[in-house]
C-alpha atoms as a PDB file:
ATOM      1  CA  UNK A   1      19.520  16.105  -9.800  1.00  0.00           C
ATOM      2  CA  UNK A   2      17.432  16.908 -12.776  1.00  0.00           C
ATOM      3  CA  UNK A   3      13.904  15.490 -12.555  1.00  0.00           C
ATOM      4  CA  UNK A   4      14.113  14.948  -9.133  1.00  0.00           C
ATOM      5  CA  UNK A   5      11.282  16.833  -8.098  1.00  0.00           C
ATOM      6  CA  UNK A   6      12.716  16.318  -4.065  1.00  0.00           C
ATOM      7  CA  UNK A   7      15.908  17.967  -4.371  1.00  0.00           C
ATOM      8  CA  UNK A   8      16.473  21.679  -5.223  1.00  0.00           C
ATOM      9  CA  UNK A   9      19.018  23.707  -6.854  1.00  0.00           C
ATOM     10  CA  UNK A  10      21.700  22.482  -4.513  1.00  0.00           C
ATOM     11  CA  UNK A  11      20.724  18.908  -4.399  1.00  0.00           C
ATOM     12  CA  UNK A  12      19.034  19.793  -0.806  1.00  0.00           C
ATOM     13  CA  UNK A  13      16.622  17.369  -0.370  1.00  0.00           C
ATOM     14  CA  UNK A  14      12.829  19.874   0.124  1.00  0.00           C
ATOM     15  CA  UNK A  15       9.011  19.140  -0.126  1.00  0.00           C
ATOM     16  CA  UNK A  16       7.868  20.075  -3.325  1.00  0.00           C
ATOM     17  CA  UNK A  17       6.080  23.167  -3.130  1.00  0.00           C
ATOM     18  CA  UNK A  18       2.525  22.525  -4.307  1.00  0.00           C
ATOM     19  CA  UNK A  19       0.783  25.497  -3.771  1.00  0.00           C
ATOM     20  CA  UNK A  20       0.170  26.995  -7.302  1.00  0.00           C
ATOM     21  CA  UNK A  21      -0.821  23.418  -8.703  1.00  0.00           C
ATOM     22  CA  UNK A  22      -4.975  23.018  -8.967  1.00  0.00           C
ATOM     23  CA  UNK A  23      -6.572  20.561  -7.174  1.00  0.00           C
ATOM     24  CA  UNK A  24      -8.191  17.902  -9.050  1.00  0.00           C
ATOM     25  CA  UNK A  25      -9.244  14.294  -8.061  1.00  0.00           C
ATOM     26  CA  UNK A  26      -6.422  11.851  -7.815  1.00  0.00           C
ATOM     27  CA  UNK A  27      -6.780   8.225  -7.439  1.00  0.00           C
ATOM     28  CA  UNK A  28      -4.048   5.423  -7.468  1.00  0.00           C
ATOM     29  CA  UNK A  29      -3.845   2.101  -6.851  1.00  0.00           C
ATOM     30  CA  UNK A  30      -1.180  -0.412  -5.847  1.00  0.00           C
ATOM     31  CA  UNK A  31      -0.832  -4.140  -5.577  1.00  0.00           C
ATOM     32  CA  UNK A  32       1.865  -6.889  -3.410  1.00  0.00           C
ATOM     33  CA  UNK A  33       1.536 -10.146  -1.405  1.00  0.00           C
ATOM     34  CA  UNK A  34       2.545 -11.892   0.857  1.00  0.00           C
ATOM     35  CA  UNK A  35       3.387 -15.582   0.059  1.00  0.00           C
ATOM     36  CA  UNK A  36       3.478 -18.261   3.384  1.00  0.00           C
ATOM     37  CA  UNK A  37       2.557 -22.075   3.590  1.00  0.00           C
ATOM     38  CA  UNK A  38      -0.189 -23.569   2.866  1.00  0.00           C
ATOM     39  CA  UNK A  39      -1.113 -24.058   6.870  1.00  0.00           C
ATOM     40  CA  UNK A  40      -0.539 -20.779   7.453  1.00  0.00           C
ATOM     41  CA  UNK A  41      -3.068 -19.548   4.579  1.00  0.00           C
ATOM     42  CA  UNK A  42      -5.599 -22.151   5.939  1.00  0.00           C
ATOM     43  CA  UNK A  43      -5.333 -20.550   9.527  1.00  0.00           C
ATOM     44  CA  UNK A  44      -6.010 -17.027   7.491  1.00  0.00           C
ATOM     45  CA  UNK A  45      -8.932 -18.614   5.454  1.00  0.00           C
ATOM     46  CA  UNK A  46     -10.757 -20.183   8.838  1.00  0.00           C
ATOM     47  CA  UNK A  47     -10.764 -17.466  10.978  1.00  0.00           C
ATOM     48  CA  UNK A  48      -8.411 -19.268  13.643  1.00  0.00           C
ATOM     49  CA  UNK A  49      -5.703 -17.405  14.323  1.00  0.00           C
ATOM     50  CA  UNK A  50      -4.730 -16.840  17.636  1.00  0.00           C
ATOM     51  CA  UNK A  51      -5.097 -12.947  17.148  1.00  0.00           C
ATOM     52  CA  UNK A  52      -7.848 -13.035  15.479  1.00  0.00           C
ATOM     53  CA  UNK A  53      -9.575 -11.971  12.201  1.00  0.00           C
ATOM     54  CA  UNK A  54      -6.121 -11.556   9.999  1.00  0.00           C
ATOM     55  CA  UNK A  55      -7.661  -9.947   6.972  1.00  0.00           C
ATOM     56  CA  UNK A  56     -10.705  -8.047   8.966  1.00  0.00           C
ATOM     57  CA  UNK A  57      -7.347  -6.602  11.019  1.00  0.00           C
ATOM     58  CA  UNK A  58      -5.244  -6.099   8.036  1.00  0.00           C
ATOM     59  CA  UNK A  59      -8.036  -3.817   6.309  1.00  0.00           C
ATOM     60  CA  UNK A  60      -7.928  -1.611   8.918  1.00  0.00           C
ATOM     61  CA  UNK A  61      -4.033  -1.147   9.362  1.00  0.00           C
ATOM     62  CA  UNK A  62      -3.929  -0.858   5.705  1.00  0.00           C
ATOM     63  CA  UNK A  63      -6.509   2.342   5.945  1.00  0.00           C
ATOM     64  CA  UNK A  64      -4.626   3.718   8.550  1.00  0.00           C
ATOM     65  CA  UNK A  65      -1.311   3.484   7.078  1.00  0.00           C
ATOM     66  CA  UNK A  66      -2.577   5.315   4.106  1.00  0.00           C
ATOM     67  CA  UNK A  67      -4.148   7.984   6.666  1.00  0.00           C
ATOM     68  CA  UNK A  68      -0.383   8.123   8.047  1.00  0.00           C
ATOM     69  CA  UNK A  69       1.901   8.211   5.174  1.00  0.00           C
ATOM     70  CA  UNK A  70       2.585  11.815   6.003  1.00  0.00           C
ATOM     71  CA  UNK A  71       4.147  10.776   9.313  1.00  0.00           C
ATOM     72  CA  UNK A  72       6.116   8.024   7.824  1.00  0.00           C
ATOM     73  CA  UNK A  73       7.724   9.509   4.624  1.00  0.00           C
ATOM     74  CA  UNK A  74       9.857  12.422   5.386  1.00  0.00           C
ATOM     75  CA  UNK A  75       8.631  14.960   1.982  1.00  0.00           C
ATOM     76  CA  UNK A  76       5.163  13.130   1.674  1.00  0.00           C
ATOM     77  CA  UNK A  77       2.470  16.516   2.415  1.00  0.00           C
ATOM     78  CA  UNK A  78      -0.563  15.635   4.415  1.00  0.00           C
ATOM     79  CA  UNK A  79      -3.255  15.144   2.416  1.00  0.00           C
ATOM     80  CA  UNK A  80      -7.163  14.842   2.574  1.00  0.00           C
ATOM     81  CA  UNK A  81      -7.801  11.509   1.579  1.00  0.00           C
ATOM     82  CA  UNK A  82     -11.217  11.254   0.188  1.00  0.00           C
ATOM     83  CA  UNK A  83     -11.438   7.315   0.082  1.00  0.00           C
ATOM     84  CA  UNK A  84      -9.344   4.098   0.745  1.00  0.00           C
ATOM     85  CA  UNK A  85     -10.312   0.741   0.158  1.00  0.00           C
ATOM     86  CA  UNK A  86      -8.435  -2.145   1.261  1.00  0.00           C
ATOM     87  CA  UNK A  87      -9.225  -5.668  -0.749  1.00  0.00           C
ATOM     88  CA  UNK A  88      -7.458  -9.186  -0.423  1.00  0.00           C
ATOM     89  CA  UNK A  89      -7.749 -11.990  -3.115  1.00  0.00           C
ATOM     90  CA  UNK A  90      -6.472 -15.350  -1.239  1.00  0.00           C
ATOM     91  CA  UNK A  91      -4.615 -17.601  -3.859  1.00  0.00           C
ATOM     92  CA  UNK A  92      -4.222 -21.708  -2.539  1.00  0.00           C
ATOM     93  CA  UNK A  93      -0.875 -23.286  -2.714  1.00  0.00           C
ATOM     94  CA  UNK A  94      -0.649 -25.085  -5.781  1.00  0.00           C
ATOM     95  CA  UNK A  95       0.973 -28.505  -5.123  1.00  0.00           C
ATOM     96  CA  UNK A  96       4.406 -27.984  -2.692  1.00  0.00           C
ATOM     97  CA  UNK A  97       4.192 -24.385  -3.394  1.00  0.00           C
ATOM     98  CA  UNK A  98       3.457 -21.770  -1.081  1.00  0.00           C
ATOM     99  CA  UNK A  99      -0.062 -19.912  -0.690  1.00  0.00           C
ATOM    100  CA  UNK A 100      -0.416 -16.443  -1.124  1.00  0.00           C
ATOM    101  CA  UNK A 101      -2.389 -13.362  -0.036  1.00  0.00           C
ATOM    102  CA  UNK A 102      -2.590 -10.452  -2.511  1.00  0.00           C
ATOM    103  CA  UNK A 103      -3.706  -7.238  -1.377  1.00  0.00           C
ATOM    104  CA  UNK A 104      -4.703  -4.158  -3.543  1.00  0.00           C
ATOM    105  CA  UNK A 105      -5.368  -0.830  -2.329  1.00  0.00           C
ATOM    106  CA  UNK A 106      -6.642   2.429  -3.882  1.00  0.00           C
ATOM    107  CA  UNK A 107      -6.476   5.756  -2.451  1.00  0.00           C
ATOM    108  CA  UNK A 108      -8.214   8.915  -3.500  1.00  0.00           C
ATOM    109  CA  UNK A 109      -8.413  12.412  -2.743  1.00  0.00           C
ATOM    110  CA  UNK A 110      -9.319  15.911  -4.632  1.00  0.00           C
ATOM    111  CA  UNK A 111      -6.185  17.906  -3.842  1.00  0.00           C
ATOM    112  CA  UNK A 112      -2.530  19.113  -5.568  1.00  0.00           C
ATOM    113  CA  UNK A 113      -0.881  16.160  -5.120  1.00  0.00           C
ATOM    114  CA  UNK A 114      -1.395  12.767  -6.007  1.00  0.00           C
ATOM    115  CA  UNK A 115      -1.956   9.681  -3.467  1.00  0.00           C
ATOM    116  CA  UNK A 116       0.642   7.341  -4.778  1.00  0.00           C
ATOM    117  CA  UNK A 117       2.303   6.934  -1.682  1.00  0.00           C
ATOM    118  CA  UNK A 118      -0.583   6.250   0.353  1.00  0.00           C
ATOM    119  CA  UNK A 119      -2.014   4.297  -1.630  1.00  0.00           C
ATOM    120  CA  UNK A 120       1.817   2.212  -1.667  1.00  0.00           C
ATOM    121  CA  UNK A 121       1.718   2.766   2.070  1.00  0.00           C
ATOM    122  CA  UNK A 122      -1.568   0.746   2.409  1.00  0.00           C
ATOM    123  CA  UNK A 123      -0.850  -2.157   0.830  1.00  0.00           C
ATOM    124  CA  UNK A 124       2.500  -2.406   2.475  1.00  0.00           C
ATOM    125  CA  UNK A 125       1.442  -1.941   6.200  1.00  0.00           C
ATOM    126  CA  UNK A 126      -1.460  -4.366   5.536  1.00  0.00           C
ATOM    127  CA  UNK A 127       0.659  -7.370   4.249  1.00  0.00           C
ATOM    128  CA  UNK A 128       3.186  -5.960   7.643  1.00  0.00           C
ATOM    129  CA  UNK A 129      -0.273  -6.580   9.430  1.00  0.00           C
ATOM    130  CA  UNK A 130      -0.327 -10.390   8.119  1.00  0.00           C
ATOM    131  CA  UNK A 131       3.055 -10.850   8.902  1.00  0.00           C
ATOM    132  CA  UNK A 132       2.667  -9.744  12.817  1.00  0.00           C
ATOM    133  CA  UNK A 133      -0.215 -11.735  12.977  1.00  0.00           C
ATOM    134  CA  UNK A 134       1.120 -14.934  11.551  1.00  0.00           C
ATOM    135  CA  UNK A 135       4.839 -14.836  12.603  1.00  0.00           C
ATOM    136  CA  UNK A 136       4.183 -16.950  15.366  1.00  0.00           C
ATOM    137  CA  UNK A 137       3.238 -19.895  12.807  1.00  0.00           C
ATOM    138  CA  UNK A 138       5.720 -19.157   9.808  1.00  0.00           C
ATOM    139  CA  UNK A 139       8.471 -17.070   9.726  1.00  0.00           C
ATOM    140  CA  UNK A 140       9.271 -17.553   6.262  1.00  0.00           C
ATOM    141  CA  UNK A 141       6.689 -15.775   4.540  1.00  0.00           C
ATOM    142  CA  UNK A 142       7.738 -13.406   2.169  1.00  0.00           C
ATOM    143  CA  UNK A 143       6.241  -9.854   1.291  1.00  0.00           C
ATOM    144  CA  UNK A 144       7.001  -9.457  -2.179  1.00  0.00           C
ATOM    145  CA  UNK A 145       5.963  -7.617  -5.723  1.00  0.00           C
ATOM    146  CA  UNK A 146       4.712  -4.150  -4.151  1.00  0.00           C
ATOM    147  CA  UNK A 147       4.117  -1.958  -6.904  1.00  0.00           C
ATOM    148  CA  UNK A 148       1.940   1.371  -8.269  1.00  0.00           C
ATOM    149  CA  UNK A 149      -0.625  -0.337 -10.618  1.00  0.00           C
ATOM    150  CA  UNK A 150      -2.291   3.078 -11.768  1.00  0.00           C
ATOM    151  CA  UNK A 151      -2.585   6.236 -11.029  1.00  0.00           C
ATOM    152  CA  UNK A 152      -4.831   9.089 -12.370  1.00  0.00           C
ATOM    153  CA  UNK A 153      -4.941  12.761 -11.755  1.00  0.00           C
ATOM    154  CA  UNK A 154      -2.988  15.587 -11.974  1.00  0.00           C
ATOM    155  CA  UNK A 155      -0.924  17.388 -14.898  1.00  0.00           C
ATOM    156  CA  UNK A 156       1.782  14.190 -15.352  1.00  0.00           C
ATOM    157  CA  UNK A 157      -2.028  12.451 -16.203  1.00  0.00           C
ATOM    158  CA  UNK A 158      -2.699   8.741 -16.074  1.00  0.00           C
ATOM    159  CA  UNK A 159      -0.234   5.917 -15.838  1.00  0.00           C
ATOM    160  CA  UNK A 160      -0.998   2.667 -15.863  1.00  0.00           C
ATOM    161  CA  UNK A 161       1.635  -0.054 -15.099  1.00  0.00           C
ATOM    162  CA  UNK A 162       2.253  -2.461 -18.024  1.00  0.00           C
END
């Protein structure tokens, strides 16, 4: 289990003991979207949606999920989260194709561990949020290309996706 930072001596699975590590300000930020028709995005884009403000909504859930990670991700530690931000970029079906919402988050805090997972948890509990909301109109969309963009902080450093 070498490099496995999760899994001690005996391939137990443990959280990482971060106690002797300095805290220093962390930031990452990831990146998906969620891809649905072209009617669906134009409900998004007017503000009609039977449950209301799908983006406005989506923010929020995002922040939240980032707030939560802890409880969702069995070794993630509870961390102080200094800052998350929540931002969609709405992309128009080009010809047959489907339209597409991308959502970016970045979380940051000044701790011992880094906010990766929050910041992975955000965007993917926001495009959930879409989902819910729009189900009723298109079941097909499709949540797709979730990824860590960047991340800084920390003795591993930066990393920045290529």
């Amino acid at each position: 289990m070498s490099g496995l930072t999760h899994f001690d001596a005996q391939g137990q699975a443990h959280m990482v003991d971060v106690a002797a590590k300095p805290a220093t300000h962390r930031v990452a930020v990831a990146r998906g979207r969620i891809e649905m028709l072209a009617a669906t995005l134009a409900l998004i884009q007017s503000g009609t949606a039977r449950k209301g403000d799908v983006l406005g909504i989506a923010r929020i859930a995002g922040i939240q999920g980032a707030k939560r990670t802890s409880d969702l991700i069995p070794l993630c530690h509870p961390i102080p989260l200094t800052r998350v931000a929540v931002e969609f970029e709405v992309q128009p079906a080009q010809g047959d194709g489907p339209g597409a919402v991308t959502c970016t988050a970045t979380a940051e805090t000044v701790g011992p561990t880094g906010v990766e997972m929050e910041a992975l948890t955000a965007v993917n509990v926001a495009l959930l949020t879409i989902y819910d909301m729009c189900k009723a109109v298109d079941r097909g969309m499709t949540i797709a290309e979730v990824k860590l963009l960047e991340k800084h902080g920390g003795k591993s450093g930066s990393y920045v996706a290529p």
